[in-house]
Protein backbone atom coordinates (compact mmCIF):
# COMPACT_ATOMS: atom_id res chain seq x y z
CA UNK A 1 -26.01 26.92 10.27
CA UNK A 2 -25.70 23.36 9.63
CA UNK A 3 -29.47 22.50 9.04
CA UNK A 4 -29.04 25.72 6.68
CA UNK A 5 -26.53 24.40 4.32
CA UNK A 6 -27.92 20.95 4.53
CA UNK A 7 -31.20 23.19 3.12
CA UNK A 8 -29.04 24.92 0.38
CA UNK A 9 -27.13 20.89 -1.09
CA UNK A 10 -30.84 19.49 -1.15
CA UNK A 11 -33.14 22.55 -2.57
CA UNK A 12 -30.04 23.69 -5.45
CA UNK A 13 -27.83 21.07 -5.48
CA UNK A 14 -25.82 22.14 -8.96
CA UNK A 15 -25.73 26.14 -7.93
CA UNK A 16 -24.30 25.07 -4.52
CA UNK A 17 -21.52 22.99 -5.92
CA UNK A 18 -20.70 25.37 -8.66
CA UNK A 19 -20.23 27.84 -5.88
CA UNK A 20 -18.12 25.46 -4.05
CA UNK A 21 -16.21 24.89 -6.73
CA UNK A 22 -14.55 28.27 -7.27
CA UNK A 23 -14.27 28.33 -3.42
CA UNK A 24 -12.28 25.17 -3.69
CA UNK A 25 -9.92 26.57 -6.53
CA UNK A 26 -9.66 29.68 -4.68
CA UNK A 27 -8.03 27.68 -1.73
CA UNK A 28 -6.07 25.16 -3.18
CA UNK A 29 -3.38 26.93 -1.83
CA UNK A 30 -3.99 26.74 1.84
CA UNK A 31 -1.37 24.57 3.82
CA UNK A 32 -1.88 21.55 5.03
CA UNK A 33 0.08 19.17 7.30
CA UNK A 34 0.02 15.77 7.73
CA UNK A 35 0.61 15.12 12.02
CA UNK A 36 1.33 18.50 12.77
CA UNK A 37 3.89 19.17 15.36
CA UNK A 38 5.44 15.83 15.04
CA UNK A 39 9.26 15.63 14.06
CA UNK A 40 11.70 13.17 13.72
CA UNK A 41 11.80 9.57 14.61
CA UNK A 42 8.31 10.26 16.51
CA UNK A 43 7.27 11.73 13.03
CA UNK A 44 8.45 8.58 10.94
CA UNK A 45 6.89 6.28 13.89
CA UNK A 46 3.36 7.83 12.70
CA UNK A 47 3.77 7.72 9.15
CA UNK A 48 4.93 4.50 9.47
CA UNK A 49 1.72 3.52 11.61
CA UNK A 50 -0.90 5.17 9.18
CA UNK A 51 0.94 4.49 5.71
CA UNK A 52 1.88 0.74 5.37
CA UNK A 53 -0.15 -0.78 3.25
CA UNK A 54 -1.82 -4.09 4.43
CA UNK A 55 -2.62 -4.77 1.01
CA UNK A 56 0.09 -5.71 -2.06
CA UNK A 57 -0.01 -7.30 -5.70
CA UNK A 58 1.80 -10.38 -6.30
CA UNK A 59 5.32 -9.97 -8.32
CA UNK A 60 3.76 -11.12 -11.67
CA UNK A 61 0.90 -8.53 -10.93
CA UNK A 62 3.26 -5.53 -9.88
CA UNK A 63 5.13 -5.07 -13.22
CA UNK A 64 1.90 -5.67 -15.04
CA UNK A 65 0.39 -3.03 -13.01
CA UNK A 66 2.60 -0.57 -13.06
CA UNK A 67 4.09 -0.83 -16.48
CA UNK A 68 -0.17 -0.62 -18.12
CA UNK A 69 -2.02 1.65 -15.44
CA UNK A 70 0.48 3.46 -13.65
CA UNK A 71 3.23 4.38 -15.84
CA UNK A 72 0.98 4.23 -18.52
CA UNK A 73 0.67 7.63 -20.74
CA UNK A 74 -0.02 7.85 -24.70
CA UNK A 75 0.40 4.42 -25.45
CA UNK A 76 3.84 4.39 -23.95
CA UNK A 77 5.76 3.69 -21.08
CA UNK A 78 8.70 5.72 -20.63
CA UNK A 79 12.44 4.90 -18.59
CA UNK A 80 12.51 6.91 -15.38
CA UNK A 81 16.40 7.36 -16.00
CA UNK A 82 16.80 8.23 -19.65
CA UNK A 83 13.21 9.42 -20.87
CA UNK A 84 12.91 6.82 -23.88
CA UNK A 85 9.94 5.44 -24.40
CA UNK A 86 8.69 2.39 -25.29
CA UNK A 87 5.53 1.59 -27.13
CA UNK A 88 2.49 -0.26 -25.21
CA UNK A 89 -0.27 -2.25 -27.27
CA UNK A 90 -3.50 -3.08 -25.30
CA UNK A 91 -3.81 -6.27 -26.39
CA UNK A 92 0.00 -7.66 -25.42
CA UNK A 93 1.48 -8.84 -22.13
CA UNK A 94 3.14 -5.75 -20.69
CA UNK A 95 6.07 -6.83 -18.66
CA UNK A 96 7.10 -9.27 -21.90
CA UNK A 97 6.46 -7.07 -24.85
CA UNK A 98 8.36 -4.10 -23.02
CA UNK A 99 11.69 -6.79 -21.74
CA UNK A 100 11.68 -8.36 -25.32
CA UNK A 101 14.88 -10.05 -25.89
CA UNK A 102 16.77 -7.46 -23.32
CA UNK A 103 18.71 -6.65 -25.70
CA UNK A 104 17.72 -3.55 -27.10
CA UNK A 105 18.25 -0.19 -26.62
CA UNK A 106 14.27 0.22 -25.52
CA UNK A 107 14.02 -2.92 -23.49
CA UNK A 108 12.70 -2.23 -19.85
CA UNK A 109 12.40 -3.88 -16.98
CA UNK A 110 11.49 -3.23 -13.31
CA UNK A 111 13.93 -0.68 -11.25
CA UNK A 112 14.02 -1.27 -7.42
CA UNK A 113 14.95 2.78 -6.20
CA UNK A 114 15.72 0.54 -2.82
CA UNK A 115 17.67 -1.92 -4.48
CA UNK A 116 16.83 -5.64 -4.01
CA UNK A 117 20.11 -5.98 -1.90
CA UNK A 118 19.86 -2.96 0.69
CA UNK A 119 16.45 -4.50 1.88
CA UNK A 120 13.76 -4.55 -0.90
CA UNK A 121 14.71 -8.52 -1.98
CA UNK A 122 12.19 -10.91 -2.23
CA UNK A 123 9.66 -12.43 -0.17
CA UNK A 124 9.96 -9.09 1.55
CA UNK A 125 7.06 -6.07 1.64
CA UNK A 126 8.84 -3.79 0.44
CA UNK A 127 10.21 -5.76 -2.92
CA UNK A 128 6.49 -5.56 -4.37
CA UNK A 129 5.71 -2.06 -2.92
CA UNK A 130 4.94 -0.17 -6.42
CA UNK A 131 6.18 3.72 -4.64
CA UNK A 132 9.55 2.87 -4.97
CA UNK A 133 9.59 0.85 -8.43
CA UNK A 134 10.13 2.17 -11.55
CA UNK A 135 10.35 1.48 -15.32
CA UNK A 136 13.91 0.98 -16.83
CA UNK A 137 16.09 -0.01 -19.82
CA UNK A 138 17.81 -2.69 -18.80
CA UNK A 139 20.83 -1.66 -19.46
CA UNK A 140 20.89 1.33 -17.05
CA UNK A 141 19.36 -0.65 -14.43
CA UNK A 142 21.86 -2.99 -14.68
CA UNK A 143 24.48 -0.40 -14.67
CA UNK A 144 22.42 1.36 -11.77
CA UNK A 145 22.80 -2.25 -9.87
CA UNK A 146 22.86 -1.18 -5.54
CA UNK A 147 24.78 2.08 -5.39
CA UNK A 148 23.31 4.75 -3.74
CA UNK A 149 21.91 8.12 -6.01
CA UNK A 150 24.50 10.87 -5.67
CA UNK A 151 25.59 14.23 -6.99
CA UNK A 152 28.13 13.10 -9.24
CA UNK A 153 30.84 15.99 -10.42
CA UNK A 154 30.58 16.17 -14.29
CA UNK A 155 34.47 15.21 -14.58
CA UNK A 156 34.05 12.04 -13.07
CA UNK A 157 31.24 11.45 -14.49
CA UNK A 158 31.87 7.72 -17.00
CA UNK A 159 28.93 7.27 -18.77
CA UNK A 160 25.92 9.89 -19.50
CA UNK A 161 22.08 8.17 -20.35
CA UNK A 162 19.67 10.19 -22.42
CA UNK A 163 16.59 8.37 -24.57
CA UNK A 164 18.79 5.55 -26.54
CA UNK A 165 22.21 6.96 -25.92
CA UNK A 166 24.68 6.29 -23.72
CA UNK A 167 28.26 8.80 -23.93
CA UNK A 168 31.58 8.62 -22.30
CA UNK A 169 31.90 12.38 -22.62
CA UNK A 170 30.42 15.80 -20.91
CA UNK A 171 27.08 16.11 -23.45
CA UNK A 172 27.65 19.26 -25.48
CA UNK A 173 23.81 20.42 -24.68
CA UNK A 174 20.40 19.61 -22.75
CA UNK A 175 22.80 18.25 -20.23
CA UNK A 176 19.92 18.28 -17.61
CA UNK A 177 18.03 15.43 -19.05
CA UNK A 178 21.05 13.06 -18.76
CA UNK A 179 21.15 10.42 -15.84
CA UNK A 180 25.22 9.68 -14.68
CA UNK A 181 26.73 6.67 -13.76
CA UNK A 182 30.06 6.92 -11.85
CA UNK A 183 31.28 3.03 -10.51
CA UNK A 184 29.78 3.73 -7.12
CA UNK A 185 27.05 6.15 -7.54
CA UNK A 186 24.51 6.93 -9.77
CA UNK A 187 22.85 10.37 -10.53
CA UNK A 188 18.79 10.63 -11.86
CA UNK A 189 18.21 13.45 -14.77
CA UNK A 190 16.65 16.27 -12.61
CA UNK A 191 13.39 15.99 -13.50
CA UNK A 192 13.06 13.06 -11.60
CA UNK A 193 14.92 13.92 -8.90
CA UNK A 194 12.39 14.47 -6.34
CA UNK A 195 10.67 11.86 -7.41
CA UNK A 196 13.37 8.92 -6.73
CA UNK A 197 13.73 10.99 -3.27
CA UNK A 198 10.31 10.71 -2.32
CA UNK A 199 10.39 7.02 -3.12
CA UNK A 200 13.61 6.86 -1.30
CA UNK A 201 12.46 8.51 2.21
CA UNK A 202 9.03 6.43 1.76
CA UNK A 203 10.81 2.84 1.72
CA UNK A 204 13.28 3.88 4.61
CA UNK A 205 10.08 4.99 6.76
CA UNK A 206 8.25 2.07 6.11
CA UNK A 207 10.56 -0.75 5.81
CA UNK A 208 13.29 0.61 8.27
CA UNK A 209 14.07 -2.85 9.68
CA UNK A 210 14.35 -4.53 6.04
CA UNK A 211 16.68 -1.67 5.22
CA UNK A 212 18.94 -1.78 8.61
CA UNK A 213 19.43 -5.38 8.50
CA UNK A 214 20.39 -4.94 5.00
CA UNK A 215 22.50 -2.44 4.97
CA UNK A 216 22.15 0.37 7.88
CA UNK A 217 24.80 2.99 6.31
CA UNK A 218 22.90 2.82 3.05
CA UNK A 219 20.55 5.70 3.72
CA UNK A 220 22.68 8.28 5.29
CA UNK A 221 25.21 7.99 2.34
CA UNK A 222 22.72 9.52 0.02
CA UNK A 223 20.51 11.51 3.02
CA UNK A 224 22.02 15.03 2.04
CA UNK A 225 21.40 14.50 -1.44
CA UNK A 226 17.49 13.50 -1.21
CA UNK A 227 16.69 16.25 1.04
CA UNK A 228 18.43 18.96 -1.58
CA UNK A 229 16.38 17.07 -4.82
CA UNK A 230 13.35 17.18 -2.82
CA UNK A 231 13.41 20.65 -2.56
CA UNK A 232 14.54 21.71 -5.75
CA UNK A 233 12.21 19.29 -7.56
CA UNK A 234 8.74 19.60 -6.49
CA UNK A 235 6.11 17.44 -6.99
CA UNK A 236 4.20 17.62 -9.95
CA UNK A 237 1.01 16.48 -11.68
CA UNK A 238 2.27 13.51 -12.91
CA UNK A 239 3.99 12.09 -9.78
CA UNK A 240 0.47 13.13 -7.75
CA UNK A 241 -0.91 11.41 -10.14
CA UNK A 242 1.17 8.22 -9.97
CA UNK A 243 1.12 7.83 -6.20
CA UNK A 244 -3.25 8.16 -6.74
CA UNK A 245 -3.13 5.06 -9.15
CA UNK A 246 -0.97 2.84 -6.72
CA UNK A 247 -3.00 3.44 -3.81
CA UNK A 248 -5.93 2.11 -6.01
CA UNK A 249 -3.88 -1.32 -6.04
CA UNK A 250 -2.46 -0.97 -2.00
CA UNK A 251 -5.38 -0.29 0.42
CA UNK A 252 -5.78 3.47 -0.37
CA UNK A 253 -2.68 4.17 1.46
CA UNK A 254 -0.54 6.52 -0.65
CA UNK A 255 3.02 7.81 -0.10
CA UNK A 256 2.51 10.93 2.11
CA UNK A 257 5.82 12.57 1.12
CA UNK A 258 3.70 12.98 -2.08
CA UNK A 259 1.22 14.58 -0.18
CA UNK A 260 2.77 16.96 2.04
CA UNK A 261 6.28 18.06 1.55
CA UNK A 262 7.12 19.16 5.06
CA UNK A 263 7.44 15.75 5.81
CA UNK A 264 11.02 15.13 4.54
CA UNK A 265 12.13 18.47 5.95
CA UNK A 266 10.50 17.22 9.68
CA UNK A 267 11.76 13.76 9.33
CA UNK A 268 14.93 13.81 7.67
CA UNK A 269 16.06 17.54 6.10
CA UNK A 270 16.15 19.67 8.99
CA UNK A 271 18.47 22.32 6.93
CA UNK A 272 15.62 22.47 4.05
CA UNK A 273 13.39 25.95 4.02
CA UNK A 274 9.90 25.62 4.83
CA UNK A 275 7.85 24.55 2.07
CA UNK A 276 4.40 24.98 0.94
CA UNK A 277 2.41 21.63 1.87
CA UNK A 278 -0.40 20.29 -0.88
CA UNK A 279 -3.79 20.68 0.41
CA UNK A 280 -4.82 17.15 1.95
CA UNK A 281 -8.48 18.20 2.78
CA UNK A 282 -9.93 15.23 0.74
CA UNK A 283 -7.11 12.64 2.32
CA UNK A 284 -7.29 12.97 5.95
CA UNK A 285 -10.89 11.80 5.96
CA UNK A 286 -11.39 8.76 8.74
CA UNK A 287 -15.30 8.47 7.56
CA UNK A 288 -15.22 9.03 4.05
CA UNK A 289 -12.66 8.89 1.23
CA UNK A 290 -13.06 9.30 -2.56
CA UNK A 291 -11.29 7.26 -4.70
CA UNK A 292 -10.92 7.80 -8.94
CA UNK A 293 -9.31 5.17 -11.01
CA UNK A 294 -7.22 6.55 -13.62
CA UNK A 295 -6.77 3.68 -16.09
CA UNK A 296 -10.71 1.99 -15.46
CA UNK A 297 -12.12 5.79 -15.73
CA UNK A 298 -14.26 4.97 -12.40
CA UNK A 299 -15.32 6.60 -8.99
CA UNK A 300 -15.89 4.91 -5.50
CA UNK A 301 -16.72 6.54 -2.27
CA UNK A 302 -15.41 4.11 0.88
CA UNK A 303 -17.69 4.51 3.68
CA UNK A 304 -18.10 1.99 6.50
CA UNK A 305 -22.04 2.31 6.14
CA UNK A 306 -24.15 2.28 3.61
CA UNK A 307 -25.51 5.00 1.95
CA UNK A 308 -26.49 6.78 -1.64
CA UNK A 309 -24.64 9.67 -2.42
CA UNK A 310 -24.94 12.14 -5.63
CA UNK A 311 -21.97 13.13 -7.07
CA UNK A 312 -21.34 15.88 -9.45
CA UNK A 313 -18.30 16.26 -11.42
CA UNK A 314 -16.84 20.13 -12.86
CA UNK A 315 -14.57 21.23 -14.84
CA UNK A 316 -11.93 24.21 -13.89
CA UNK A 317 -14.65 26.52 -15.73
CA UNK A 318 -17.14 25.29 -13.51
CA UNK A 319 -19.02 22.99 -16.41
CA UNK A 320 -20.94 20.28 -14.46
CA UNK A 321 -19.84 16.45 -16.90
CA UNK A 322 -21.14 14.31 -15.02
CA UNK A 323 -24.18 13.88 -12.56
CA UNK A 324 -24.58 10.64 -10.63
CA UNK A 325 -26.04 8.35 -8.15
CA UNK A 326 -23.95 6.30 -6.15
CA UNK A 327 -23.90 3.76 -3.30
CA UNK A 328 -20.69 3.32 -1.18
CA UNK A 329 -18.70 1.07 -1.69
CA UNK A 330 -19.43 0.10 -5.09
CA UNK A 331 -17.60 1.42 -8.29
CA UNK A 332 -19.30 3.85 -10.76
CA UNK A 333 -19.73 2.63 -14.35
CA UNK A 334 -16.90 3.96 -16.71
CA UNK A 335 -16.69 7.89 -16.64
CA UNK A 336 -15.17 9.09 -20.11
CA UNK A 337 -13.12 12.56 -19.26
CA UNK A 338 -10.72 14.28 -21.88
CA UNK A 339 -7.02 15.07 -19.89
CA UNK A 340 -7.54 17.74 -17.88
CA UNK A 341 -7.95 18.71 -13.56
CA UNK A 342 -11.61 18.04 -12.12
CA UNK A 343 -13.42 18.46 -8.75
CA UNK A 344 -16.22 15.90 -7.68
CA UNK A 345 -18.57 17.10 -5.11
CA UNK A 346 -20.33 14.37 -3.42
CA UNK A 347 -23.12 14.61 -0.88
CA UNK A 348 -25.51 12.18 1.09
CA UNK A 349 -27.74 14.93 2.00
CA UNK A 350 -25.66 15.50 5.28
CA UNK A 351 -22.26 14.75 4.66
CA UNK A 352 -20.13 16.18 1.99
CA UNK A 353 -17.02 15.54 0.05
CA UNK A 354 -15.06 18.01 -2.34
CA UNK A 355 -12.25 16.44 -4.24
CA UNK A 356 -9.91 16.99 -6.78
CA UNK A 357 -8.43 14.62 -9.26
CA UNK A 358 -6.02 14.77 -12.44
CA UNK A 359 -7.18 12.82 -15.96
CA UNK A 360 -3.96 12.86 -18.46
């Protein structure tokens, strides 16, 4: 069967990957878990083992990074908290031209969703891993400061954060998109929800010491609340998308409560329902892993030998872009794509690799 396939990639190499296309749409669907039928601290013990990343940037490099190539969408970076953006040139400093003066209403700096204090400070890991930072106006980060995230009961509620505003009353409409600040807590909008979650369960996991020394009440204060956003706000294209650019800049290893959301519920939420897990067919791979990089426009395939592979890049209707040659290891040249989702199929003759990936 093998030696017949192996036939099929070399003697029709587009119809067989058109083919496999549609198969791989068809079954995008298909759970997945990451270390199935491991729970609880033996759970967080593996994650912890096969996610740290070995590789970081430097502090000057993080906020560059991740304000230009992460965060980075129409020539904008937006707040995590409030939703305002703030314009981007190419040619400026990023982490200066968004702070400005820190005065105004748009100026942004870098949120810590562990805060500096509870165990991400510096000189420490987890203060320049990008999963749990975020862009924010300064003035809600400041605001923000250490408190844990919280359901916060609209009535208490002292001051509401949407785009440039900032209210001491109940907003009147679109009362979703509002972050809260209560002295003590502090509530996301609810689009972002699962997102600060995710972060949240991912620094715990992998910087558990950092965060005990610091503070080892800190996590179970807000523990209830993560578990309920992470089920009512799914992952979507955008945060898949983040947590593919950031492993570009840490060792390939990405946050795999992105990945597979069972993780939280085995680790941490025992009460949440069963949830469907994102396929991670193309991320478990010891031999092999494809790699696209989002702001560059480029492909790699890691391999530990060498070898020439042919890649071949479709569109959701099946349109072949691109058709390549390339040798592991080594990045493609720049690969213009409009915004839309893609599957590479890459082959050595033997082996083969179907992937998916997301251009905005």
């Amino acid at each position: 069967m093998y030696d017949f396939v192996k036939g099929i990639v070399k003697k029709n190499w587009l119809m067989f990957a058109c083919i496999l296309f549609f198969y791989f749409i068809n079954v995008a669907k298909i759970n997945a878990q990451l270390f199935p039928g491991l729970s609880g601290e033996d759970l967080a013990d593996a994650i912890r083992n096969e996610y740290t990343p070995s590789i970081l940037l430097n502090d000057t490099q993080v906020k560059d990074t991740l304000y230009a190539k992460v965060f980075f969408v129409n020539d904008s970076v937006r707040c995590i908290y409030s939703g305002l953006a703030h314009d981007l040139p190419q040619s400026v400093d990023p982490s200066q031209w968004l702070f400005g003066t820190g005065n105004e209403v748009e100026s942004i700096n870098l949120e810590h969703g562990w805060p500096q204090a509870k165990g991400a400070g510096e000189g420490t890991d987890g203060n320049m891993n990008m999963y749990h930072l975020f862009p924010s106006r300064v003035a809600i980060n400041s605001d923000r400061a250490d408190y844990p995230f919280a359901d916060i009961n609209d009535q208490s509620t002292q001051t509401w954060y949407y785009l440039g505003q900032e209210l001491s009353s109940i907003p009147s409409m679109n009362i979703d998109a509002y972050s809260e600040f209560d002295p003590g807590f502090f509530e996301p909008r609810e689009s972002v929800k699962g997102d600060i979650a995710r972060a949240m369960f991912y620094f715990w996991t992998i910087y558990r010491d950092d965060a005990i020394a610091a503070d080892p009440t800190y996590f179970e204060q807000q523990r209830s609340y993560l578990c309920q956003w992470h089920e009512e706000d799914p992952v979507d294209d955008f945060e898949m998308l983040r947590n593919e650019r950031i492993a570009v800049y840490q060792g390939g290893k990405m946050n795999p409560f992105i990945l597979d959301c069972s993780l939280a519920e085995r680790a941490y939420c025992p009460l949440n329902p069963d949830c469907l897990s994102v396929p991670v067919q193309d991320v478990r791979n010891d031999n092999y892993k494809f790699i696209f990089d989002p702001f560059l426009q480029r492909i790699q395939i890691v391999s530990g030998d060498h070898q020439l592979w042919k890649v071949i890049i479709a569109n959701l209707e099946g349109r072949v872009i691109y058709s390549l040659s390339l040798e592991s290891n080594n990045w493609s040249q720049d690969i213009q794509l409009v915004p839309g989702l893609y599957a590479a199929y890459s082959t050595d003759g033997g082996e083969m690799i179907v992937s998916k990936f997301l251009k905005l």
